[in-house]
ModelCIF file with pLDDT and N, C-alpha, C, O atoms, coordinates in Angstrom:
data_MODEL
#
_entry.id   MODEL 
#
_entity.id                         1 
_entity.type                       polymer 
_entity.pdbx_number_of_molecules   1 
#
_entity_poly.entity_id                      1 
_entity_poly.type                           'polypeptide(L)' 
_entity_poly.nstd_linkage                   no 
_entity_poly.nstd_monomer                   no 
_entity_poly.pdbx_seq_one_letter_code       
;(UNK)(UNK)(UNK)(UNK)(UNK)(UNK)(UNK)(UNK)(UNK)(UNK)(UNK)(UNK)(UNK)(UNK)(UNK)(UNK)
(UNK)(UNK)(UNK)(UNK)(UNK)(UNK)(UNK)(UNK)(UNK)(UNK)(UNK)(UNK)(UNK)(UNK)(UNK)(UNK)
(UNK)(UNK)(UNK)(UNK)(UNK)(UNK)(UNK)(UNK)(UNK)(UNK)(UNK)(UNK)(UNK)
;
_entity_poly.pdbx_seq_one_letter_code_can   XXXXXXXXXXXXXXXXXXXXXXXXXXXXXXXXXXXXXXXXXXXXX 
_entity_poly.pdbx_strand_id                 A 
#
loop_
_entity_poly_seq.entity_id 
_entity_poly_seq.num 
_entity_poly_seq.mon_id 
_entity_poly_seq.hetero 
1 1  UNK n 
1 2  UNK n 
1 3  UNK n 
1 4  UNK n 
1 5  UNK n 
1 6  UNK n 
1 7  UNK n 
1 8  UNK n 
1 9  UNK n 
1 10 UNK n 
1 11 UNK n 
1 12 UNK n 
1 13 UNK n 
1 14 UNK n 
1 15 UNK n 
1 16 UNK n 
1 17 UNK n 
1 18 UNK n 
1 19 UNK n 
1 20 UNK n 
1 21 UNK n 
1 22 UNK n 
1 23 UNK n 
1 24 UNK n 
1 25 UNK n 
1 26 UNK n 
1 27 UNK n 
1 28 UNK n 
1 29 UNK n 
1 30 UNK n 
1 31 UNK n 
1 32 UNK n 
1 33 UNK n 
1 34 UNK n 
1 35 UNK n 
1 36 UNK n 
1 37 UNK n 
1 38 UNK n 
1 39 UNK n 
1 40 UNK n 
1 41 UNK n 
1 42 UNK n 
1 43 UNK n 
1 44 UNK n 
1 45 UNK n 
#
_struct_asym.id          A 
_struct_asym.entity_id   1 
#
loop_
_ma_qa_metric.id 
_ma_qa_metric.mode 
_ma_qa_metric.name 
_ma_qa_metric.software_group_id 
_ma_qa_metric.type 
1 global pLDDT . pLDDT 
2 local  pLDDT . pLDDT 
#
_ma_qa_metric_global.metric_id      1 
_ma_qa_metric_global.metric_value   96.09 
_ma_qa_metric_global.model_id       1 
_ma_qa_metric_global.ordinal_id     1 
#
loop_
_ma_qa_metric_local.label_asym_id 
_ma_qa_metric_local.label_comp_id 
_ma_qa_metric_local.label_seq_id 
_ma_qa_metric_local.metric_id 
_ma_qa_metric_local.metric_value 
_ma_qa_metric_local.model_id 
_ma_qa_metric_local.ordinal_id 
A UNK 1  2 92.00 1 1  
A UNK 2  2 92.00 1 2  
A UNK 3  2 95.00 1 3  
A UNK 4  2 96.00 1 4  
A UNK 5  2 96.00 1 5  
A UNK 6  2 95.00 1 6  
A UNK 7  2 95.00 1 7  
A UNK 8  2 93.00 1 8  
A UNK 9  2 93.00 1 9  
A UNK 10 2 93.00 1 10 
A UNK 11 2 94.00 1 11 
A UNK 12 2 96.00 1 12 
A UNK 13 2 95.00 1 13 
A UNK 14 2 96.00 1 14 
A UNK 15 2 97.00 1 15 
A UNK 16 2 97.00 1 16 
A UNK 17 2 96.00 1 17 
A UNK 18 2 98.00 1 18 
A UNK 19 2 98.00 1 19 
A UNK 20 2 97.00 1 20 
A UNK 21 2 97.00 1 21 
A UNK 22 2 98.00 1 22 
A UNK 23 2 97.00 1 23 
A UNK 24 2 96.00 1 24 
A UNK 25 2 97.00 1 25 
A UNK 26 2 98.00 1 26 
A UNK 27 2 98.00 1 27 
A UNK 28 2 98.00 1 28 
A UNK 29 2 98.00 1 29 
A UNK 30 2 98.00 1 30 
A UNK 31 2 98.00 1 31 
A UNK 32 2 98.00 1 32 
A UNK 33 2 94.00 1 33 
A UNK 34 2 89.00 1 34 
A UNK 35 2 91.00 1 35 
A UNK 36 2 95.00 1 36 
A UNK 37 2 97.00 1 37 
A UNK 38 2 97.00 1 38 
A UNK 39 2 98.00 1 39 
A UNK 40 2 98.00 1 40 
A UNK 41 2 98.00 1 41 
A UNK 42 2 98.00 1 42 
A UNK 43 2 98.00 1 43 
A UNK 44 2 98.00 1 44 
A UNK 45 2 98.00 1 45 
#
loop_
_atom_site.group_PDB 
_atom_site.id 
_atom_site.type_symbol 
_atom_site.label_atom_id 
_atom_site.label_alt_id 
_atom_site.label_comp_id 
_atom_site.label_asym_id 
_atom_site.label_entity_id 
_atom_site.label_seq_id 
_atom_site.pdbx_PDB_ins_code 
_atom_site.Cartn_x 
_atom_site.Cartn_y 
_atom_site.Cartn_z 
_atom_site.occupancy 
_atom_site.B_iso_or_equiv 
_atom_site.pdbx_formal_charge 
_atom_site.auth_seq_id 
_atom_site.auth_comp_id 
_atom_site.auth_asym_id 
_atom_site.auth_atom_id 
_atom_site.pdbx_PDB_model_num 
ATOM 1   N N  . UNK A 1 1  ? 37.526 -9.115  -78.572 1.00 92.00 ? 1  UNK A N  1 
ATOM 2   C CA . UNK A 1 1  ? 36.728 -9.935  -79.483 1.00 92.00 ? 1  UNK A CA 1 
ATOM 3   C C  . UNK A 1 1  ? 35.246 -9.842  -79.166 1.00 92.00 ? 1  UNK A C  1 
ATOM 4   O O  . UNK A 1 1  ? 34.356 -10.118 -79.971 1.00 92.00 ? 1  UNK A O  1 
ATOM 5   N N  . UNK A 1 2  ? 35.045 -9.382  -77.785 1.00 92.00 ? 2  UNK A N  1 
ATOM 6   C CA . UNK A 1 2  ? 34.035 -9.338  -77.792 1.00 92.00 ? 2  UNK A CA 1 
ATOM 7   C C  . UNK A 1 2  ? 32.807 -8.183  -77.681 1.00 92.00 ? 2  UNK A C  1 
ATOM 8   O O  . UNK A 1 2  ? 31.604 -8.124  -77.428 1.00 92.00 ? 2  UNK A O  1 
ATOM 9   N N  . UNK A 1 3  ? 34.066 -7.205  -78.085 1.00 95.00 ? 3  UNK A N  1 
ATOM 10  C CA . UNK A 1 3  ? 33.713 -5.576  -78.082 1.00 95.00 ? 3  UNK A CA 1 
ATOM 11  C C  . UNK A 1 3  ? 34.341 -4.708  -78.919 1.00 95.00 ? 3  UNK A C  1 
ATOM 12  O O  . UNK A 1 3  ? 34.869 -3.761  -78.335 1.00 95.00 ? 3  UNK A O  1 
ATOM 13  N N  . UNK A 1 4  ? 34.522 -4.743  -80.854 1.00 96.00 ? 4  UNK A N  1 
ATOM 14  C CA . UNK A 1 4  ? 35.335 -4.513  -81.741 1.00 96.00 ? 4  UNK A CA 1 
ATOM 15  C C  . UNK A 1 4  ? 35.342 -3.263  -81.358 1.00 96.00 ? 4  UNK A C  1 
ATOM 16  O O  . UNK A 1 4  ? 36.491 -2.829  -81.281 1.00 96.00 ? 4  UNK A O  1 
ATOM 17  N N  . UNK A 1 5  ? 34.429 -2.415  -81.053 1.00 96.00 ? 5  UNK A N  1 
ATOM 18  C CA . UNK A 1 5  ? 34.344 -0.738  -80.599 1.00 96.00 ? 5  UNK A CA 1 
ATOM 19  C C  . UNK A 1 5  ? 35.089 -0.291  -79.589 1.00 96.00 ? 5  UNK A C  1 
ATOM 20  O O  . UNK A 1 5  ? 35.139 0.911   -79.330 1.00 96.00 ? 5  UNK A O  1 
ATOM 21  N N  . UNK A 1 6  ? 35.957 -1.485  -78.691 1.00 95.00 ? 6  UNK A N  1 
ATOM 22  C CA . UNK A 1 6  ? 36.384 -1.033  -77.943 1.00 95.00 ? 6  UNK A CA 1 
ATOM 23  C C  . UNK A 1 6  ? 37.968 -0.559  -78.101 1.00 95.00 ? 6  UNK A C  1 
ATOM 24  O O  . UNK A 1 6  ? 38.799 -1.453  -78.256 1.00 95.00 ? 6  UNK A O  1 
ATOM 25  N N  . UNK A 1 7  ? 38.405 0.818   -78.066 1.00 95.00 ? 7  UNK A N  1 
ATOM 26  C CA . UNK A 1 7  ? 40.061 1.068   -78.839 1.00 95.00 ? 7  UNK A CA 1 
ATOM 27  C C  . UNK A 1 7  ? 40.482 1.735   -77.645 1.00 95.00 ? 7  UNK A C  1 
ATOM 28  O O  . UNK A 1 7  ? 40.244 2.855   -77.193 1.00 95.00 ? 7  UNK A O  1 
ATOM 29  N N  . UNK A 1 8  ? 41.353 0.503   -77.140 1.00 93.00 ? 8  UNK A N  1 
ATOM 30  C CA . UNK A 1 8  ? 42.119 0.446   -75.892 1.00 93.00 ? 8  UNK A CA 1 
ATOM 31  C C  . UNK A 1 8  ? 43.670 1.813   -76.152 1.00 93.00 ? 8  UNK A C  1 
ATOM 32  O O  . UNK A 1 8  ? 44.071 2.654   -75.347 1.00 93.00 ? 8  UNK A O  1 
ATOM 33  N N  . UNK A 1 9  ? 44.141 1.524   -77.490 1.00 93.00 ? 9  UNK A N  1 
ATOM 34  C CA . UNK A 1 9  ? 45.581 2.298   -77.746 1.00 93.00 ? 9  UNK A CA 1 
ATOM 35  C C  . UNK A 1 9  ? 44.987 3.849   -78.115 1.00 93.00 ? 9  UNK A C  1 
ATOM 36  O O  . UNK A 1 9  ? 44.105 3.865   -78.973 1.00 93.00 ? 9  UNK A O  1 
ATOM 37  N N  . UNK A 1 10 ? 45.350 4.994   -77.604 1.00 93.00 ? 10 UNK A N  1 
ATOM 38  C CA . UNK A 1 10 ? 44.953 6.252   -77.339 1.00 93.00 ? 10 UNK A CA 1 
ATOM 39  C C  . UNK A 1 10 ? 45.025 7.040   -79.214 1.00 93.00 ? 10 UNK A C  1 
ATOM 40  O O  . UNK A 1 10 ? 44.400 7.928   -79.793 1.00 93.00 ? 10 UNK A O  1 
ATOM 41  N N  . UNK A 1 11 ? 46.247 6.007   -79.619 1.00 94.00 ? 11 UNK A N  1 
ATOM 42  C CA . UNK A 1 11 ? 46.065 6.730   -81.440 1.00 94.00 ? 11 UNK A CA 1 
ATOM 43  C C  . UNK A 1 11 ? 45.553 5.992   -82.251 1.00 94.00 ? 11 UNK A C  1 
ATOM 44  O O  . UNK A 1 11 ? 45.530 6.435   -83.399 1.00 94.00 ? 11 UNK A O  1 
ATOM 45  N N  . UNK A 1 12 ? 44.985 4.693   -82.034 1.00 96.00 ? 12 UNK A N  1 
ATOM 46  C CA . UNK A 1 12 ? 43.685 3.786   -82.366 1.00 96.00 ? 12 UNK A CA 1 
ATOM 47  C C  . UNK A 1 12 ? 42.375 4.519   -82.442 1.00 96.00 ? 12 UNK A C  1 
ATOM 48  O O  . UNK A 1 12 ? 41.567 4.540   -83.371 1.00 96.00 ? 12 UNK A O  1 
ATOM 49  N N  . UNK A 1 13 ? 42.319 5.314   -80.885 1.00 95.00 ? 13 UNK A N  1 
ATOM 50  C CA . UNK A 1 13 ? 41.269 5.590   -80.910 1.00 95.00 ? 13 UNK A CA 1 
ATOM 51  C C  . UNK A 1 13 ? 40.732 6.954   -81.959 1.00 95.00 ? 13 UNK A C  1 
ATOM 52  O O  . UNK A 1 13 ? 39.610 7.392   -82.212 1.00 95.00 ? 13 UNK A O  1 
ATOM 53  N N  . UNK A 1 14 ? 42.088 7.345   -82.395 1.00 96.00 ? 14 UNK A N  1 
ATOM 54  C CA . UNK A 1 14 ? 42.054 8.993   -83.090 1.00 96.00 ? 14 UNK A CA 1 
ATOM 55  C C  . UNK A 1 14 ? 41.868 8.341   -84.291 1.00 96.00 ? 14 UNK A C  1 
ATOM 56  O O  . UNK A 1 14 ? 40.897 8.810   -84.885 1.00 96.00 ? 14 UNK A O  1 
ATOM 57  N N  . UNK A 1 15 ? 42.436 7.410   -84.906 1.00 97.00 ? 15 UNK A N  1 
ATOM 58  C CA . UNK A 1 15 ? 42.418 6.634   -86.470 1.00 97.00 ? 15 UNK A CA 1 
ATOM 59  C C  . UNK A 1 15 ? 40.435 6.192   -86.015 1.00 97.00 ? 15 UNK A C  1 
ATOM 60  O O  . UNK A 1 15 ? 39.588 6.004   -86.888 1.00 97.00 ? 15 UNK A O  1 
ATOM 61  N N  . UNK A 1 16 ? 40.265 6.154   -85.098 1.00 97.00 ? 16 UNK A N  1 
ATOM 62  C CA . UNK A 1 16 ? 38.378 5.634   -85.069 1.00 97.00 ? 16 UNK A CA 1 
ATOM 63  C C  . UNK A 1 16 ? 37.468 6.813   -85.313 1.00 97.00 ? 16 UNK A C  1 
ATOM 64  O O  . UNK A 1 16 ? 36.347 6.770   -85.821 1.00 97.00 ? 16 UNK A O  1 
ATOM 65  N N  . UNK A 1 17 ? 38.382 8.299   -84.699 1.00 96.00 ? 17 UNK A N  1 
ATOM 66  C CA . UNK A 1 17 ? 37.646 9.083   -84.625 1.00 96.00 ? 17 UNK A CA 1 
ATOM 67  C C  . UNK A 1 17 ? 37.713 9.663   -86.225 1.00 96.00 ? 17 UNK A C  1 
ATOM 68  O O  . UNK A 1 17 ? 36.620 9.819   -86.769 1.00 96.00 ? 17 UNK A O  1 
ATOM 69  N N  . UNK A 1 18 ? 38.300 9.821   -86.601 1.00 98.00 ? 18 UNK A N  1 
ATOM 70  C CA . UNK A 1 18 ? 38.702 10.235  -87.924 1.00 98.00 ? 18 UNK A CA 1 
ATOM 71  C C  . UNK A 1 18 ? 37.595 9.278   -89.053 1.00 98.00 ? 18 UNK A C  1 
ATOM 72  O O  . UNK A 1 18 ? 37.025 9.705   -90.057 1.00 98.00 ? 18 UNK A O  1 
ATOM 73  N N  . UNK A 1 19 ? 37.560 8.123   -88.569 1.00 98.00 ? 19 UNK A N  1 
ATOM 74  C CA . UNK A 1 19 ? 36.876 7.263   -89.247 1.00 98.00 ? 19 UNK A CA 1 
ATOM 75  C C  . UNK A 1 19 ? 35.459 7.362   -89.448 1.00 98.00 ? 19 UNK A C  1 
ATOM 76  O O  . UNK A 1 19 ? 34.815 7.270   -90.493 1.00 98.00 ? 19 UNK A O  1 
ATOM 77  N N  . UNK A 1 20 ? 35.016 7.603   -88.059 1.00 97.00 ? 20 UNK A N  1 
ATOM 78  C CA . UNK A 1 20 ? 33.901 8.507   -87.757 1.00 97.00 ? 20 UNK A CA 1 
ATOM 79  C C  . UNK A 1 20 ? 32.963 9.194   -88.131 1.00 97.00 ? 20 UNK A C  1 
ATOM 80  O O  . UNK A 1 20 ? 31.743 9.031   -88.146 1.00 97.00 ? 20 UNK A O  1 
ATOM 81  N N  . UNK A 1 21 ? 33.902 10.301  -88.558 1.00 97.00 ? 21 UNK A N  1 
ATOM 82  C CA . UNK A 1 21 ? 33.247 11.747  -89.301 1.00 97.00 ? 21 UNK A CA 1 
ATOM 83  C C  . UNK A 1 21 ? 33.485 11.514  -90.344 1.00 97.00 ? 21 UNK A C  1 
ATOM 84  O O  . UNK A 1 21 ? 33.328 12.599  -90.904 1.00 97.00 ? 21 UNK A O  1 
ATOM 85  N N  . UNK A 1 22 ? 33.818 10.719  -91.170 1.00 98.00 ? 22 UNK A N  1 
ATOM 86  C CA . UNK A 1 22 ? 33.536 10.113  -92.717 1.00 98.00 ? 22 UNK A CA 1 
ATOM 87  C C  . UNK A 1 22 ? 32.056 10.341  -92.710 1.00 98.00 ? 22 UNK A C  1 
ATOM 88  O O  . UNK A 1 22 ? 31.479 10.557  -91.644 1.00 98.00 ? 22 UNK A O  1 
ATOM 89  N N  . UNK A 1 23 ? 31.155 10.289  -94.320 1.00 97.00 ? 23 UNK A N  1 
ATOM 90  C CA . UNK A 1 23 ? 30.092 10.292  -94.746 1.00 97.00 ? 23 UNK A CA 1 
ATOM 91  C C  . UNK A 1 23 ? 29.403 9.178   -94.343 1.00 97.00 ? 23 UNK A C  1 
ATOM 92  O O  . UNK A 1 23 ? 30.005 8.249   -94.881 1.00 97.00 ? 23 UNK A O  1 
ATOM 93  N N  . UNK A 1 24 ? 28.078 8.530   -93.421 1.00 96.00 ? 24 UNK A N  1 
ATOM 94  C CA . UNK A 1 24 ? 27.976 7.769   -93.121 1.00 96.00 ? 24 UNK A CA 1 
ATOM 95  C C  . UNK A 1 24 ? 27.601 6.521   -94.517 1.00 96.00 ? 24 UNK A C  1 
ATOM 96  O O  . UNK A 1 24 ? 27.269 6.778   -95.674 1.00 96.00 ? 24 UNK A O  1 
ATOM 97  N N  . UNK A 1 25 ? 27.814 5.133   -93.845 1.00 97.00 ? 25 UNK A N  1 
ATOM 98  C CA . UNK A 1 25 ? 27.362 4.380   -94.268 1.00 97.00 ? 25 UNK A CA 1 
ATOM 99  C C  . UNK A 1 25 ? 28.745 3.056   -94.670 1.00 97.00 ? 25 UNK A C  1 
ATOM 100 O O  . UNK A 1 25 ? 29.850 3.018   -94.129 1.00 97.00 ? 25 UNK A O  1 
ATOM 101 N N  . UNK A 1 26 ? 28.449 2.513   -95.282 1.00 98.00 ? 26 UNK A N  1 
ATOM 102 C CA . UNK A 1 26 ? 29.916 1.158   -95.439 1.00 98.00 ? 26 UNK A CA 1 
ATOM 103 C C  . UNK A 1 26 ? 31.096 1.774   -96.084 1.00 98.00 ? 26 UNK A C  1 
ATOM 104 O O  . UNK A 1 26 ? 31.122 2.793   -96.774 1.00 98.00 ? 26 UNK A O  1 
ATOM 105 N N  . UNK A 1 27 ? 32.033 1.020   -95.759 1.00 98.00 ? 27 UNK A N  1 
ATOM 106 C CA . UNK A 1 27 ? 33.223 1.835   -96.823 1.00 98.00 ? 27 UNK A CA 1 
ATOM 107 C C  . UNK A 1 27 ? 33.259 1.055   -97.478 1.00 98.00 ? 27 UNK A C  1 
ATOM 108 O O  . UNK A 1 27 ? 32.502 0.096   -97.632 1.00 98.00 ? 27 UNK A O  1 
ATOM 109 N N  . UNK A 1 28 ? 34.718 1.532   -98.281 1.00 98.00 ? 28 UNK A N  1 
ATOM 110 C CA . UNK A 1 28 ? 35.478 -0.227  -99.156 1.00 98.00 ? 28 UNK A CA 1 
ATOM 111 C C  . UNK A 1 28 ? 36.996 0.674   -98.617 1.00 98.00 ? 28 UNK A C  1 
ATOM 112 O O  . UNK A 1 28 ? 37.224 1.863   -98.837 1.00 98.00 ? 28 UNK A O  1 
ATOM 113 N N  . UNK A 1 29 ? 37.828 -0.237  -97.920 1.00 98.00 ? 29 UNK A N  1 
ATOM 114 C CA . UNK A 1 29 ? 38.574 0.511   -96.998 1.00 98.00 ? 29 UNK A CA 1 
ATOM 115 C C  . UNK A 1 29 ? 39.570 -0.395  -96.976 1.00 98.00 ? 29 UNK A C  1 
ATOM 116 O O  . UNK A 1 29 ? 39.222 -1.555  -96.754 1.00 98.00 ? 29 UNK A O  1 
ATOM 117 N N  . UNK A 1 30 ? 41.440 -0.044  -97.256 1.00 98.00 ? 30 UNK A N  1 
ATOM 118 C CA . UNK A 1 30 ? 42.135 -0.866  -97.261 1.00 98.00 ? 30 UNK A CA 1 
ATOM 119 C C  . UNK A 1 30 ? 43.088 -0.790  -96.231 1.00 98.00 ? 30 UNK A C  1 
ATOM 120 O O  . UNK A 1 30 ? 43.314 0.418   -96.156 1.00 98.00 ? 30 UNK A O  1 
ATOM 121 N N  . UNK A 1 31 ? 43.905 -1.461  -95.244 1.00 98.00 ? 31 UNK A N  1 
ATOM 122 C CA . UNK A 1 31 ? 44.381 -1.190  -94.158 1.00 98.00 ? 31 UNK A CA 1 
ATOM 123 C C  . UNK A 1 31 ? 45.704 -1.969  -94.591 1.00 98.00 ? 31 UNK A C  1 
ATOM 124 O O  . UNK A 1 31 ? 45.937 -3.121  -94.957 1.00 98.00 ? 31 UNK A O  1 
ATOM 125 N N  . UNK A 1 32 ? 46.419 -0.889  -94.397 1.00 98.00 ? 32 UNK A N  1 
ATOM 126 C CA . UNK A 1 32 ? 48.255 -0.933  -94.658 1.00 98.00 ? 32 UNK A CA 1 
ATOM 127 C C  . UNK A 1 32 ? 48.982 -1.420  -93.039 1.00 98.00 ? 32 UNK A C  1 
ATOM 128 O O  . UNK A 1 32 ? 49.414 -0.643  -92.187 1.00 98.00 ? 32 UNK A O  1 
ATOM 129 N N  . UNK A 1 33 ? 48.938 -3.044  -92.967 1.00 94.00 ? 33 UNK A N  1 
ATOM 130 C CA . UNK A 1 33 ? 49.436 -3.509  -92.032 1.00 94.00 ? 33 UNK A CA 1 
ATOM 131 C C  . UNK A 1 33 ? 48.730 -4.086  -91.265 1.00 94.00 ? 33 UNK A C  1 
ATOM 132 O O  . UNK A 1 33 ? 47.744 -3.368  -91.096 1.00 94.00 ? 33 UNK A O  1 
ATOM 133 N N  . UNK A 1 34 ? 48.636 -5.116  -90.599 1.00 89.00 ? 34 UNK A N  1 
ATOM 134 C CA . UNK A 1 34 ? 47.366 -5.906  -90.348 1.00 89.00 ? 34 UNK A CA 1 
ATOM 135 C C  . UNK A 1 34 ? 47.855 -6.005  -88.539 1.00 89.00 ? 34 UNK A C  1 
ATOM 136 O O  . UNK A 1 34 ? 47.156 -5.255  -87.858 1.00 89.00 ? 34 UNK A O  1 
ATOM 137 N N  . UNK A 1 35 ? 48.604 -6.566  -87.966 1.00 91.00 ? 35 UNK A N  1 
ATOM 138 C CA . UNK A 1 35 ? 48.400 -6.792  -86.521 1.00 91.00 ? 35 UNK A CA 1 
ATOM 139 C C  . UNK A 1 35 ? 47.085 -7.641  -86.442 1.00 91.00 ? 35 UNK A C  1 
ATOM 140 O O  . UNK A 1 35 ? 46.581 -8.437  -87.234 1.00 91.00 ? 35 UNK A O  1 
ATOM 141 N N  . UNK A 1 36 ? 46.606 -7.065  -84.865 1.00 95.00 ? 36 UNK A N  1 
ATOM 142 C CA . UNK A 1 36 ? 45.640 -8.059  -84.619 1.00 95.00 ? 36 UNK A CA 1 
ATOM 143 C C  . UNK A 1 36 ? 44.046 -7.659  -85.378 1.00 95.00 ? 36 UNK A C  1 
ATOM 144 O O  . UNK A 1 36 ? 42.874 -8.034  -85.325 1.00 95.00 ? 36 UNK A O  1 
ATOM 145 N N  . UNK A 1 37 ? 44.982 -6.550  -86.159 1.00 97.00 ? 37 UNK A N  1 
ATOM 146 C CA . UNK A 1 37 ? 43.488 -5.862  -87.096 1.00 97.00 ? 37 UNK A CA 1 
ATOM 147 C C  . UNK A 1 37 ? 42.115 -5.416  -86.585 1.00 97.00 ? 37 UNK A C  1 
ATOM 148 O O  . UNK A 1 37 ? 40.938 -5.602  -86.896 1.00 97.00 ? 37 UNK A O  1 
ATOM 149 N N  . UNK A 1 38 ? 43.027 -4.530  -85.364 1.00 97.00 ? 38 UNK A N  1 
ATOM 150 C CA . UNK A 1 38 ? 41.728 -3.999  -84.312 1.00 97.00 ? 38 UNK A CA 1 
ATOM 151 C C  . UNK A 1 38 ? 41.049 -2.615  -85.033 1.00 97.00 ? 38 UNK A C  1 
ATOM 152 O O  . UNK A 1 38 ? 39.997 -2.282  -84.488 1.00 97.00 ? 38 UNK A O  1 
ATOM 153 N N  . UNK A 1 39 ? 41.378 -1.950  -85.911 1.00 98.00 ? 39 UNK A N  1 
ATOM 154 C CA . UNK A 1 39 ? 40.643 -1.266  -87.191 1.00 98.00 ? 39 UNK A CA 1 
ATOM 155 C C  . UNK A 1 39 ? 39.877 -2.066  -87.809 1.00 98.00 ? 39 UNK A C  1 
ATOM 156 O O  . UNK A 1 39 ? 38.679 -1.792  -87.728 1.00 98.00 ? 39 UNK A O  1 
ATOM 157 N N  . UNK A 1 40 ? 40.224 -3.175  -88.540 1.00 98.00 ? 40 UNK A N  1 
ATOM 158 C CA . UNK A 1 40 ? 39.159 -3.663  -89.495 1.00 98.00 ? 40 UNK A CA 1 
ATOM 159 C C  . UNK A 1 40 ? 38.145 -3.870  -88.735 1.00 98.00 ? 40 UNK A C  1 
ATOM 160 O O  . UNK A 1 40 ? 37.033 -3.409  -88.993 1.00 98.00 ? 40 UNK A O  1 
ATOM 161 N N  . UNK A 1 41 ? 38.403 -4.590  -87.705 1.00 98.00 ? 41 UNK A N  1 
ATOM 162 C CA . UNK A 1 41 ? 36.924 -4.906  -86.576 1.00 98.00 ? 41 UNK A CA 1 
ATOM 163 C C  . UNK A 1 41 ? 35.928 -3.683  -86.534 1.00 98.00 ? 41 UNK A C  1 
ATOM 164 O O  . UNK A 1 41 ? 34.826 -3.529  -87.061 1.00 98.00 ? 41 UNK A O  1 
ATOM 165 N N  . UNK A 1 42 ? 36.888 -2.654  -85.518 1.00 98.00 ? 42 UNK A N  1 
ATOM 166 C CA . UNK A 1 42 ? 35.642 -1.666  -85.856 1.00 98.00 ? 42 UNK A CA 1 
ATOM 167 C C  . UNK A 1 42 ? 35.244 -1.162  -86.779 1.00 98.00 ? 42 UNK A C  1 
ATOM 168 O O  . UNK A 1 42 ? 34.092 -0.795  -86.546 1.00 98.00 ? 42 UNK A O  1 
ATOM 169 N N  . UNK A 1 43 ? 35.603 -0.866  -87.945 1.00 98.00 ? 43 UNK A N  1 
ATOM 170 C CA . UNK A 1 43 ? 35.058 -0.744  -89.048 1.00 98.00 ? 43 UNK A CA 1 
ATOM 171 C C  . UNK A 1 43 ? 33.865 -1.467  -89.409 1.00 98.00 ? 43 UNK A C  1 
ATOM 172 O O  . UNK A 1 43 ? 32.814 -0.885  -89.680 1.00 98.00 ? 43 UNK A O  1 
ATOM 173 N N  . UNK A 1 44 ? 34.028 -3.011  -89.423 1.00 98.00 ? 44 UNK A N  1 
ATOM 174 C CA . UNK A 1 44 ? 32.992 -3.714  -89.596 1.00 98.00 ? 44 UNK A CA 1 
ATOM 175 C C  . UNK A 1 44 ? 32.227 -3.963  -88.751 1.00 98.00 ? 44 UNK A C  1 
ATOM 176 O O  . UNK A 1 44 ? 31.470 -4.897  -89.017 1.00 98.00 ? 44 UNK A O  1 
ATOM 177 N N  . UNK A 1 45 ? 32.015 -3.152  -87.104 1.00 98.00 ? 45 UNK A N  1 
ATOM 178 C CA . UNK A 1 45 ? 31.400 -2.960  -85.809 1.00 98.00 ? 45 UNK A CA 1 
ATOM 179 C C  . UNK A 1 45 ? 30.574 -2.039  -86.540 1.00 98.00 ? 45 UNK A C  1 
ATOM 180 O O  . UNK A 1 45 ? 29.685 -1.413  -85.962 1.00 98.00 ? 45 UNK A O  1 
#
């Protein structure tokens, strides 16, 4: 919570990297399955 950038699970971190090299700037981005919704965070990090 107090570090959304931080992606502790090793295929978290590949779904970040992927996210990444997208075109920069905001998305509009929908996430299939929520958990503790440690994607949406960084996204919005």
């Amino acid at each position: 919570v107090g570090d959304p950038t931080h992606l502790e699970f090793e295929y978290v971190r590949m779904i970040g990297d992927v996210v990444d090299v997208l075109p920069p700037g905001p998305l509009a981005a929908v996430h299939l399955g929520g958990g503790g919704c440690t994607l949406p965070r960084y996204v919005a990090a």
